[in-house]
PDB file of N, CA and C in Angstrom:
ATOM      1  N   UNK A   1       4.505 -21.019  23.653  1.00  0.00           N
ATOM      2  CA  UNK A   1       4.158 -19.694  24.083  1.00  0.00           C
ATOM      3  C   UNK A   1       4.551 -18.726  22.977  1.00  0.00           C
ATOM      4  N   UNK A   2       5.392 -18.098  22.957  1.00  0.00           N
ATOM      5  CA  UNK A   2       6.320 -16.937  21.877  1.00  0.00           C
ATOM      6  C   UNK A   2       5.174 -16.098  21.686  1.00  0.00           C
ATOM      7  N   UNK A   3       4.676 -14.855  22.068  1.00  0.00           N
ATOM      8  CA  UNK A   3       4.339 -13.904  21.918  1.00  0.00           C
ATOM      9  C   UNK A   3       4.920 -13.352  20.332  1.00  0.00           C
ATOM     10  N   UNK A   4       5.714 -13.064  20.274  1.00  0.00           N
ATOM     11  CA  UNK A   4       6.120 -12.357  18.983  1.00  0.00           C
ATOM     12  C   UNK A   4       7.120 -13.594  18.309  1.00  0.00           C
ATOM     13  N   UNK A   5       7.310 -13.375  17.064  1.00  0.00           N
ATOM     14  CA  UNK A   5       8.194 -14.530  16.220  1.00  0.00           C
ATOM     15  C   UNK A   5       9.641 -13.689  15.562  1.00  0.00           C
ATOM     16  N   UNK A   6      10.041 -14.276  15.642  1.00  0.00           N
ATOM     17  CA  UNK A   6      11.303 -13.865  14.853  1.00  0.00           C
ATOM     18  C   UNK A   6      11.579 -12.836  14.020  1.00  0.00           C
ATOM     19  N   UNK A   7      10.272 -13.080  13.001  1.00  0.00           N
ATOM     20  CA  UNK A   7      10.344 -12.204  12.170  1.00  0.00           C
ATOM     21  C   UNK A   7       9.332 -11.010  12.206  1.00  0.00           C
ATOM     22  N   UNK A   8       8.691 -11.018  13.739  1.00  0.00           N
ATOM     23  CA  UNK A   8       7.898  -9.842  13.823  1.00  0.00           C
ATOM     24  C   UNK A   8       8.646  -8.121  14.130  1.00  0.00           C
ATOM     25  N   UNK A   9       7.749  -7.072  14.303  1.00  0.00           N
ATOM     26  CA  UNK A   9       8.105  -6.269  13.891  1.00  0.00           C
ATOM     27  C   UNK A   9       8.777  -5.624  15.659  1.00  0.00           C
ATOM     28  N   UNK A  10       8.671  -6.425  16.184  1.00  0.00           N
ATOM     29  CA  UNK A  10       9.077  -6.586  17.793  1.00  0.00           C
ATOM     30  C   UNK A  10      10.643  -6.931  17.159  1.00  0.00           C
ATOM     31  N   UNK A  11      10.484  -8.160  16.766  1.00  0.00           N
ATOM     32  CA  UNK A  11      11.824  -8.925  16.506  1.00  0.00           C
ATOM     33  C   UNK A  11      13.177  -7.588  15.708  1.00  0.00           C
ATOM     34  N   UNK A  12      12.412  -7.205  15.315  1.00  0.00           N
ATOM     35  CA  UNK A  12      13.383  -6.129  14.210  1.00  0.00           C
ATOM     36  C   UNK A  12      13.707  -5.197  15.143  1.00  0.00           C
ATOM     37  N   UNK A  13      12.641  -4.852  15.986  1.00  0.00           N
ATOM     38  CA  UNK A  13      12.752  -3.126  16.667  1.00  0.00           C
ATOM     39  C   UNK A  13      14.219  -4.188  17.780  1.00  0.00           C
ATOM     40  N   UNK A  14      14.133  -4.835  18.040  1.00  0.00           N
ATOM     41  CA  UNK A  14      15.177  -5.295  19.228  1.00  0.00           C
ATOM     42  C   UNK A  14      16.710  -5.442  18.334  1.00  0.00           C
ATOM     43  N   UNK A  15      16.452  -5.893  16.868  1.00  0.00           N
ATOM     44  CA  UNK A  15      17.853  -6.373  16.544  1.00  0.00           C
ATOM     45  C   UNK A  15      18.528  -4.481  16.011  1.00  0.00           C
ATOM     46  N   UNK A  16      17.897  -3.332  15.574  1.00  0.00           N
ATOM     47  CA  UNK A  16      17.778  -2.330  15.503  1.00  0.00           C
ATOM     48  C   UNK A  16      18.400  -1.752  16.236  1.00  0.00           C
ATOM     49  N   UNK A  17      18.041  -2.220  17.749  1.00  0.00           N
ATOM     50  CA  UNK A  17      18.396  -1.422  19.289  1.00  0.00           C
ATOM     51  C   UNK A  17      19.626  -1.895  19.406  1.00  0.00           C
ATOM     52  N   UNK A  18      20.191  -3.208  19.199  1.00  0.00           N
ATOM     53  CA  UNK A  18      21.236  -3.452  19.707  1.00  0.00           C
ATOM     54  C   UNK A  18      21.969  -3.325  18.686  1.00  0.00           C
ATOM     55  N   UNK A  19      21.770  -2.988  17.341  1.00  0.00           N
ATOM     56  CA  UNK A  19      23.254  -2.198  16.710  1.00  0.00           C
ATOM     57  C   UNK A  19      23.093  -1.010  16.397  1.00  0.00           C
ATOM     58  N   UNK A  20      22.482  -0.227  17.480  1.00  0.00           N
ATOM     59  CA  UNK A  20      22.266   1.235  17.699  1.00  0.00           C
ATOM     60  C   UNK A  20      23.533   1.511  18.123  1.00  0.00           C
ATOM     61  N   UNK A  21      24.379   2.667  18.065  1.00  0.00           N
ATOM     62  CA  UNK A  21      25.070   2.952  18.866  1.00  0.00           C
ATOM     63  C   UNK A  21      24.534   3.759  19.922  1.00  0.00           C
ATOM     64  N   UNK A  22      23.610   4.550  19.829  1.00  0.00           N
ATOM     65  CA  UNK A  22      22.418   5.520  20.813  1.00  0.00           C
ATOM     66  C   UNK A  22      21.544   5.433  20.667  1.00  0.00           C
ATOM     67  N   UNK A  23      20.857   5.549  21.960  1.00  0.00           N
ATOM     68  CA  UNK A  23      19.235   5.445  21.599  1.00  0.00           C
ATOM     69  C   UNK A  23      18.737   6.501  20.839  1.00  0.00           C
ATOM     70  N   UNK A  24      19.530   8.200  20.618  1.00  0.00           N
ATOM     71  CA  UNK A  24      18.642   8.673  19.939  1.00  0.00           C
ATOM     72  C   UNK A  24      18.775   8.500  18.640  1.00  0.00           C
ATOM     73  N   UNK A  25      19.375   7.472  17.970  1.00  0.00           N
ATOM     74  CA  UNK A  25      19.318   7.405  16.842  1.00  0.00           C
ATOM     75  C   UNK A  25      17.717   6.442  16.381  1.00  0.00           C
ATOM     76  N   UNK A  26      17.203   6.239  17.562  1.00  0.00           N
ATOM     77  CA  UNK A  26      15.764   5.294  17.328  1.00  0.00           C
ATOM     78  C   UNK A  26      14.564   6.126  18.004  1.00  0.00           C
ATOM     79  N   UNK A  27      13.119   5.227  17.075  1.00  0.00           N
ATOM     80  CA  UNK A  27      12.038   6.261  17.787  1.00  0.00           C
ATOM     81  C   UNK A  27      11.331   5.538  19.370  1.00  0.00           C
ATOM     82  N   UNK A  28      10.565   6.729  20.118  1.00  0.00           N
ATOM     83  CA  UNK A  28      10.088   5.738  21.160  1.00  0.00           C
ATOM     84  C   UNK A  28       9.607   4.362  20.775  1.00  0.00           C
ATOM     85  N   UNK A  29       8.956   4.191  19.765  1.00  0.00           N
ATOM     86  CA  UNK A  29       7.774   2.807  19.551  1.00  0.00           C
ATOM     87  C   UNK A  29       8.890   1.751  19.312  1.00  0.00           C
ATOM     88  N   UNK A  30      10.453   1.742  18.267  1.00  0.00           N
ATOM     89  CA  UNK A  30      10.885   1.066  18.175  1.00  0.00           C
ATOM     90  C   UNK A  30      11.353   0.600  19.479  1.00  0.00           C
ATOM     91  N   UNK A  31      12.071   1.544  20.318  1.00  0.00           N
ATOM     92  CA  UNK A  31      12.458   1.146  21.306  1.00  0.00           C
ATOM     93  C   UNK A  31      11.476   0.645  22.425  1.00  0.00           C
ATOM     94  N   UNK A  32      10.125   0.677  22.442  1.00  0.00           N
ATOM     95  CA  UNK A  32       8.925  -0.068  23.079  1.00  0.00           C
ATOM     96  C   UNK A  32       8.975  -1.095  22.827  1.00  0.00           C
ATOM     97  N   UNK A  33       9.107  -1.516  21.263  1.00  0.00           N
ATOM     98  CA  UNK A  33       8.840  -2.809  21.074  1.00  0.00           C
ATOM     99  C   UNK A  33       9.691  -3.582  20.905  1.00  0.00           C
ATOM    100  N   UNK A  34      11.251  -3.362  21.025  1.00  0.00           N
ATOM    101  CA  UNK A  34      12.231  -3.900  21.229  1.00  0.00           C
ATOM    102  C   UNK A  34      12.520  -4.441  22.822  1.00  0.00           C
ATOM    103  N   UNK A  35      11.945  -3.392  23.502  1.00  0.00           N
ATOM    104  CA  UNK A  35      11.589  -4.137  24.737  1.00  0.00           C
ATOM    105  C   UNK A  35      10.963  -5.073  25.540  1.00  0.00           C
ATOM    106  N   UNK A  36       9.609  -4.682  24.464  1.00  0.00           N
ATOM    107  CA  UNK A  36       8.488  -6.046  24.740  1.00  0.00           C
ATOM    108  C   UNK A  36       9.296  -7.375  24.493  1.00  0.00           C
ATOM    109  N   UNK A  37       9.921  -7.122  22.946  1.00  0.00           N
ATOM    110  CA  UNK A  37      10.499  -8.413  22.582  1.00  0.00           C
ATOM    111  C   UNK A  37      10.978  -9.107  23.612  1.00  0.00           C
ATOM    112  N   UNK A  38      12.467  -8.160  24.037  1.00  0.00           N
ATOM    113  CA  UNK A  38      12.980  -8.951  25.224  1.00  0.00           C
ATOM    114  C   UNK A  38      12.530  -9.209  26.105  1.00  0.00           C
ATOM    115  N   UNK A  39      11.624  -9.015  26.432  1.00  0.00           N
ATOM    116  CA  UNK A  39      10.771  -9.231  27.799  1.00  0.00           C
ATOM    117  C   UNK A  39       9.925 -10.596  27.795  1.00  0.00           C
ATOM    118  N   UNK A  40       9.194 -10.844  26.085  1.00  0.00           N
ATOM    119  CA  UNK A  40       8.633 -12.093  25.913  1.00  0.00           C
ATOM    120  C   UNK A  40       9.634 -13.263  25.974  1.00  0.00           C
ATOM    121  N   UNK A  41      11.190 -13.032  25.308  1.00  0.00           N
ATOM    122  CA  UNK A  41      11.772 -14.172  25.355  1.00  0.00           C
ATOM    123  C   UNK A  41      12.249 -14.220  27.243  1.00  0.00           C
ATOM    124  N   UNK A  42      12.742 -13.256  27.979  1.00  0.00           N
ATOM    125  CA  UNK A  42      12.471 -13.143  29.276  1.00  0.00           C
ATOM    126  C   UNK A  42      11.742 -14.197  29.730  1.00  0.00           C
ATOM    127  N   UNK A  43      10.474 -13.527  29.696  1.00  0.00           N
ATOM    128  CA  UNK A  43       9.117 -14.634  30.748  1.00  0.00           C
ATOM    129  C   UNK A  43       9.127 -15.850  30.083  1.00  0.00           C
ATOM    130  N   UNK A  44       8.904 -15.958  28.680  1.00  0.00           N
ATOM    131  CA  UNK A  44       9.458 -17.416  28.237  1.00  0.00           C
ATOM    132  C   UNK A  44      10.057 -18.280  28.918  1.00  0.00           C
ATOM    133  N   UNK A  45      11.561 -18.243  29.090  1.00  0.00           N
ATOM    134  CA  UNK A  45      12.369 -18.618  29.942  1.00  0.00           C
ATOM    135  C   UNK A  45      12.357 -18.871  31.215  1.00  0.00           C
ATOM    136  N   UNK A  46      11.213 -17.938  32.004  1.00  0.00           N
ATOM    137  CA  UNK A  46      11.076 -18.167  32.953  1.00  0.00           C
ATOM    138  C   UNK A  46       9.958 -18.972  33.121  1.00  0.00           C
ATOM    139  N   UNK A  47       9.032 -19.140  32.426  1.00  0.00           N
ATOM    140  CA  UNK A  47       7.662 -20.242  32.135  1.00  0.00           C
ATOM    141  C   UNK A  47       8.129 -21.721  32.259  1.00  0.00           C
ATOM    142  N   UNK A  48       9.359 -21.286  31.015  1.00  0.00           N
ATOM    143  CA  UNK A  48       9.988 -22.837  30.464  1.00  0.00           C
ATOM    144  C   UNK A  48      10.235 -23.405  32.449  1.00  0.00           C
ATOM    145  N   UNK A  49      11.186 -22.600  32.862  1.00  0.00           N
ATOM    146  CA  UNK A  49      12.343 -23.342  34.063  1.00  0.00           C
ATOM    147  C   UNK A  49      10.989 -23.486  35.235  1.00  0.00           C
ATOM    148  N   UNK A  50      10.618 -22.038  35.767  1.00  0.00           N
ATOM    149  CA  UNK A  50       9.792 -21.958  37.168  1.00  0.00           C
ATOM    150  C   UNK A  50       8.235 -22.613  36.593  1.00  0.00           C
ATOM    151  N   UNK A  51       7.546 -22.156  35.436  1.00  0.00           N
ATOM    152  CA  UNK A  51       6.178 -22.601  35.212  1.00  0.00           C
ATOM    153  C   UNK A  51       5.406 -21.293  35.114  1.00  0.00           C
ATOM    154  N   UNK A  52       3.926 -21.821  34.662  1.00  0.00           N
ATOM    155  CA  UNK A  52       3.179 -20.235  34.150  1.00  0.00           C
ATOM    156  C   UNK A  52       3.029 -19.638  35.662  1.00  0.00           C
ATOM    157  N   UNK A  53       3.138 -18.402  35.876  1.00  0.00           N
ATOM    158  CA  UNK A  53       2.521 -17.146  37.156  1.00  0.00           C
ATOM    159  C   UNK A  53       1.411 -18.000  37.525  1.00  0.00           C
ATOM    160  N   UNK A  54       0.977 -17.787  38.476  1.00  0.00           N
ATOM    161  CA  UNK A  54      -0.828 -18.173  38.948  1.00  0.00           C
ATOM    162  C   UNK A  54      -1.738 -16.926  38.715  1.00  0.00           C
ATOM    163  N   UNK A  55      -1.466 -16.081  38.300  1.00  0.00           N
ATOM    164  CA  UNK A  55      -2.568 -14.710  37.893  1.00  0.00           C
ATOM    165  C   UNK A  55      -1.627 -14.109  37.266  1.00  0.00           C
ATOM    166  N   UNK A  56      -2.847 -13.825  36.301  1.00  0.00           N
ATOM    167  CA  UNK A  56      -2.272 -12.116  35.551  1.00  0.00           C
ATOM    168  C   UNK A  56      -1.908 -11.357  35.932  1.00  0.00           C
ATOM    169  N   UNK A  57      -2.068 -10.872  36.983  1.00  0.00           N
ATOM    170  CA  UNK A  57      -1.216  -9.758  37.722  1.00  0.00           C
ATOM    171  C   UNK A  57       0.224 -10.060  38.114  1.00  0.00           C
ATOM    172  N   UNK A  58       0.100 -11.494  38.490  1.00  0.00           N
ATOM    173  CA  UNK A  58       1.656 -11.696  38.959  1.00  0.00           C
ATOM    174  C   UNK A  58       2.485 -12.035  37.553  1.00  0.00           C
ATOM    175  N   UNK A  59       1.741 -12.739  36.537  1.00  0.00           N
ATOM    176  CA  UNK A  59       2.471 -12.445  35.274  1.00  0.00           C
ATOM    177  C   UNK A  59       2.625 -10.701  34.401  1.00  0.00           C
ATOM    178  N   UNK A  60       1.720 -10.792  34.833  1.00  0.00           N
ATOM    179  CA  UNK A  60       1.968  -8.957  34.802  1.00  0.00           C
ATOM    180  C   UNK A  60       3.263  -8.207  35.242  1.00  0.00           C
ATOM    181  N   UNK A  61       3.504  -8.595  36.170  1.00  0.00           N
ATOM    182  CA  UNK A  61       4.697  -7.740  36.953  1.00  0.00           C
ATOM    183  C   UNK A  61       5.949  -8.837  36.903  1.00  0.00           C
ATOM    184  N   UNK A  62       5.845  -9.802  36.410  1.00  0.00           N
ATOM    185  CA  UNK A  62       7.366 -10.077  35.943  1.00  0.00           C
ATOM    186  C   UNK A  62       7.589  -9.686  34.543  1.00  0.00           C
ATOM    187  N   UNK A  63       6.776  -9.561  33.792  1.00  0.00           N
ATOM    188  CA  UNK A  63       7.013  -9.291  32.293  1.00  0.00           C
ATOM    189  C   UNK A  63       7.096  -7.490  32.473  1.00  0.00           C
ATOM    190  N   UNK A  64       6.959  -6.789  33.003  1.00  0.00           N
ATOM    191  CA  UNK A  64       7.060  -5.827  33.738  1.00  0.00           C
ATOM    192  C   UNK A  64       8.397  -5.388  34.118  1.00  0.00           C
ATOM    193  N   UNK A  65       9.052  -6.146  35.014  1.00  0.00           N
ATOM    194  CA  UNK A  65      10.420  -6.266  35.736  1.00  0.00           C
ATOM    195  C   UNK A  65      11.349  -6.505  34.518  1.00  0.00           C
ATOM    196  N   UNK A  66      10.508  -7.380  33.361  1.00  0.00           N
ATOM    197  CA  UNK A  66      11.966  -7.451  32.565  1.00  0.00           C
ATOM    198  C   UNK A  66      11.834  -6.235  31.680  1.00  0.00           C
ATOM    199  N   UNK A  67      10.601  -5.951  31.337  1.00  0.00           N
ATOM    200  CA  UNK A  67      10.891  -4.440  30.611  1.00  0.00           C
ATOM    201  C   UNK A  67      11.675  -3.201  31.220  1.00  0.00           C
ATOM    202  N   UNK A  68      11.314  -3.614  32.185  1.00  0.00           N
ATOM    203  CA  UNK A  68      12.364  -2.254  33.194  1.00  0.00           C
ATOM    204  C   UNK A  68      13.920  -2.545  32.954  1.00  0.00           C
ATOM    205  N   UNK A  69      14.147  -4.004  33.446  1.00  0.00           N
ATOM    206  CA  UNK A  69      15.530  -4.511  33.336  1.00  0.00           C
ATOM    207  C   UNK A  69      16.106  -3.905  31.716  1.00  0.00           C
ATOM    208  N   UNK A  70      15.155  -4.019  31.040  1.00  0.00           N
ATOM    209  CA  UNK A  70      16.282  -3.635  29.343  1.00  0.00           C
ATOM    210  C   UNK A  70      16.148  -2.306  29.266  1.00  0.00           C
ATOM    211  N   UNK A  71      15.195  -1.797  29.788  1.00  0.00           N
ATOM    212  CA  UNK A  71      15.292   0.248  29.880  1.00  0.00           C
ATOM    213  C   UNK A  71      16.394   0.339  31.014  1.00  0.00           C
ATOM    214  N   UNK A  72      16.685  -0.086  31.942  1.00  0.00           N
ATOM    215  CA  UNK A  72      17.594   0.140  33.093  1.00  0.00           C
ATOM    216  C   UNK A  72      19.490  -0.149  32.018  1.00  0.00           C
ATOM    217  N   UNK A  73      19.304  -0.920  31.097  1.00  0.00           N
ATOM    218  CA  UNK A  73      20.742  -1.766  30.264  1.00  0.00           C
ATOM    219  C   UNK A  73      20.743  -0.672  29.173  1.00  0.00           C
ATOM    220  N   UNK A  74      19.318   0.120  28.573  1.00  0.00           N
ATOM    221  CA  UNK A  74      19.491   1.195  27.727  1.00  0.00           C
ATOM    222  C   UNK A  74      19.634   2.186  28.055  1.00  0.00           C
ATOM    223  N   UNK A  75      19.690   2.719  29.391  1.00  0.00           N
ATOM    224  CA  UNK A  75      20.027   4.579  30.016  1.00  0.00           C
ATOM    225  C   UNK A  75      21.580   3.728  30.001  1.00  0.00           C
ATOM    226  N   UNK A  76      21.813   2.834  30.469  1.00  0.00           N
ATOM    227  CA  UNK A  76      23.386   2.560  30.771  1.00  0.00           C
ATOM    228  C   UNK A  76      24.524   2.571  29.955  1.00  0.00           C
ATOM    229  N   UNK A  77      24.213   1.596  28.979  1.00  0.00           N
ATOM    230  CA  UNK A  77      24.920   1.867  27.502  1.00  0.00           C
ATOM    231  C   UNK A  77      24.567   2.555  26.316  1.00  0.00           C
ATOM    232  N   UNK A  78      23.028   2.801  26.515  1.00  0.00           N
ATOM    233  CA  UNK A  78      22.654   3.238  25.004  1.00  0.00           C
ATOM    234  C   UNK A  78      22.778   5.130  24.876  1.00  0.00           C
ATOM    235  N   UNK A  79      23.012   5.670  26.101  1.00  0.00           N
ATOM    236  CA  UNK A  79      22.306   6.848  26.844  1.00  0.00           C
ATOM    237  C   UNK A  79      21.124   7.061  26.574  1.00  0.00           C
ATOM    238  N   UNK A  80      20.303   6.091  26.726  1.00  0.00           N
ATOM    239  CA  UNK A  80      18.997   6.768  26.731  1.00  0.00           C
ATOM    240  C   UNK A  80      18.584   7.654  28.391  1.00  0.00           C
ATOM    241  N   UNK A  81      17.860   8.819  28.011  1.00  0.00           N
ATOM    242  CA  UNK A  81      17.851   9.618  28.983  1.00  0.00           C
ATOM    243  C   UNK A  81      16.696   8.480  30.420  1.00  0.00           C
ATOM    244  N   UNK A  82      16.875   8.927  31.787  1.00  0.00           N
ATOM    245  CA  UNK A  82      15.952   8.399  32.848  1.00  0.00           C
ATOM    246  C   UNK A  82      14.432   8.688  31.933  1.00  0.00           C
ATOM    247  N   UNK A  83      14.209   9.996  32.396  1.00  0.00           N
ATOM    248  CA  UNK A  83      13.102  10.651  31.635  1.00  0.00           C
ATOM    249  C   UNK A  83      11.964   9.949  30.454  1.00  0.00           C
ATOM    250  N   UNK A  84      12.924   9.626  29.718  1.00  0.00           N
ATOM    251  CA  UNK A  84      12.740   9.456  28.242  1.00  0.00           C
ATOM    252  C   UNK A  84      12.195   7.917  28.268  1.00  0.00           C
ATOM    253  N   UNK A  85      13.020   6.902  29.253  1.00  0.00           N
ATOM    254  CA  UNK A  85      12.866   5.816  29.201  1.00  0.00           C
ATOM    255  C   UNK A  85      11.675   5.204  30.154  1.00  0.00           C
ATOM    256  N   UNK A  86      11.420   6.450  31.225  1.00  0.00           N
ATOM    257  CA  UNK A  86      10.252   6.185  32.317  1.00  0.00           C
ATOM    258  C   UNK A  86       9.164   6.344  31.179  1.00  0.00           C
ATOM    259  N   UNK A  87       9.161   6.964  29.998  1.00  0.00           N
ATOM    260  CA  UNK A  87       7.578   7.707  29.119  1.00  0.00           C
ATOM    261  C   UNK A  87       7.442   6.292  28.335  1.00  0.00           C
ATOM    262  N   UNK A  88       8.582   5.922  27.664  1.00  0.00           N
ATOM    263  CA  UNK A  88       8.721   4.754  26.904  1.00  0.00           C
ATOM    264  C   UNK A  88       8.227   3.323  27.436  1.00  0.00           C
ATOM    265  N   UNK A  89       8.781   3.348  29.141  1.00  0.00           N
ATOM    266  CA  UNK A  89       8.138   1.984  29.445  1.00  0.00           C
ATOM    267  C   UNK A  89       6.536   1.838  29.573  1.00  0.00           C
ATOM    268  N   UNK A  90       5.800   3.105  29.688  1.00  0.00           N
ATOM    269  CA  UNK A  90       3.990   3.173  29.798  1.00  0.00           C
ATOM    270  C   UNK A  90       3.823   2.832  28.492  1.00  0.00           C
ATOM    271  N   UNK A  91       4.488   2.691  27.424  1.00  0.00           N
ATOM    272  CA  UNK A  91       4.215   1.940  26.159  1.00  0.00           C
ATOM    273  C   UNK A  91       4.371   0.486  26.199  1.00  0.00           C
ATOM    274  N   UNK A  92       5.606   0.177  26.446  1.00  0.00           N
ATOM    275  CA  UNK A  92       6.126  -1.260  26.655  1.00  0.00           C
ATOM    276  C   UNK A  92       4.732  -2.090  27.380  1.00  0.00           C
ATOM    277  N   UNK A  93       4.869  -1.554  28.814  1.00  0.00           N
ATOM    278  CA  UNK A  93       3.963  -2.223  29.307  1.00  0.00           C
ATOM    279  C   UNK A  93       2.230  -2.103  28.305  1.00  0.00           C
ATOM    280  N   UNK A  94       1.756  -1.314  27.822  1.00  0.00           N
ATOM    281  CA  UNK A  94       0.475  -1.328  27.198  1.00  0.00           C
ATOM    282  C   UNK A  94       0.729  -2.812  26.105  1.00  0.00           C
ATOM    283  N   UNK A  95       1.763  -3.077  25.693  1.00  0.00           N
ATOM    284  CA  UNK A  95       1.752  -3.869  24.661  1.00  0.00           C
ATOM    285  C   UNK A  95       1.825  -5.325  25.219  1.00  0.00           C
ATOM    286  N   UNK A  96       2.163  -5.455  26.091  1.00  0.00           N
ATOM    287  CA  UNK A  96       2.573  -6.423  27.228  1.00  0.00           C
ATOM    288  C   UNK A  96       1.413  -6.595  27.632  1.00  0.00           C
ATOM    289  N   UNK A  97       0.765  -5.903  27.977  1.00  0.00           N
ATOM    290  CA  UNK A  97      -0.779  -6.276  28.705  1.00  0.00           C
ATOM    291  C   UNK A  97      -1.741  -7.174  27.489  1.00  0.00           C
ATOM    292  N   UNK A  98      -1.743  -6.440  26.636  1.00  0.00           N
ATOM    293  CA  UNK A  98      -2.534  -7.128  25.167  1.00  0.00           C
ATOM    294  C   UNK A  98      -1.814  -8.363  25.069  1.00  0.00           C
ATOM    295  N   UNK A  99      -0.787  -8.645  25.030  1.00  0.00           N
ATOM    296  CA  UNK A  99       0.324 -10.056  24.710  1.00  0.00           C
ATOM    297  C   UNK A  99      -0.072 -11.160  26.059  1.00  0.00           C
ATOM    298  N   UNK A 100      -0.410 -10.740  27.196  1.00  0.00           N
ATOM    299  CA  UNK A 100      -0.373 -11.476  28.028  1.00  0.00           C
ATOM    300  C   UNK A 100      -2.068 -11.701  28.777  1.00  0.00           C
ATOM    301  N   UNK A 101      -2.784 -10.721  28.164  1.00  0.00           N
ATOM    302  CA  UNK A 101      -4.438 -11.239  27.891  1.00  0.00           C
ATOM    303  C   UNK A 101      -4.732 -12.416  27.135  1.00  0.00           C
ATOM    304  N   UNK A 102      -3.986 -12.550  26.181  1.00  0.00           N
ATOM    305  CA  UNK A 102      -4.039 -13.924  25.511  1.00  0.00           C
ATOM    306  C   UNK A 102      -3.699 -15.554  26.199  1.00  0.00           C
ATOM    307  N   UNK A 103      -2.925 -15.099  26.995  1.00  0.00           N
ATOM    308  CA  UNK A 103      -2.614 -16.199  28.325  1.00  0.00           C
ATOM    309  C   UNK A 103      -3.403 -16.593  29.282  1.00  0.00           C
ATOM    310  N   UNK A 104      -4.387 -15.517  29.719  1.00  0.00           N
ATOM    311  CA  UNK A 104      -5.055 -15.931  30.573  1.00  0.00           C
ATOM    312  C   UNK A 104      -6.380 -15.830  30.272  1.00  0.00           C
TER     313      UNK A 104
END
């Protein structure tokens, strides 16, 4: 599976975020696509153990749930603002949708 690789530009925006000390020291897109990241190794994991979703939609909304889950871990420690991080995830998810058209 792996949506993004190691050395993609996903991969960077995530290792970026986590030796951020604040989110505002980063821009929305990095922090979008630092999310996607985590979100692909996320559903990964969950592919590997439970198996693929039965529809796009229902793979939709777990890859979904984990983007929320790392915006919910970045208002907490990173202060990223509620606000800021509700505008950011309508990105996350757009990139997520393109990543997971390829699946089905």
């Amino acid at each position: 599976m792996g949506w993004f690789s190691e050395d993609s530009d996903q991969a960077a925006a995530y290792k970026e975020v986590e030796a951020a000390s604040h989110a505002a020291e980063l821009s929305p897109e990095r922090l979008a696509n630092a999310a996607v990241y985590e979100a692909s190794k996320a559903y990964e994991a969950h592919v590997t153990k439970s198996g693929r979703p039965a529809s796009p939609g229902e793979a939709a909304r777990l890859a979904y749930g984990f983007v929320d889950e790392f915006f919910d871990r970045l208002v907490q420690t990173k202060g990223l603002g509620s606000r800021a991080a509700e505008k950011v995830k309508g990105q996350a998810h757009a990139v997520l949708d393109d990543a997971l058209a390829g699946d089905y």
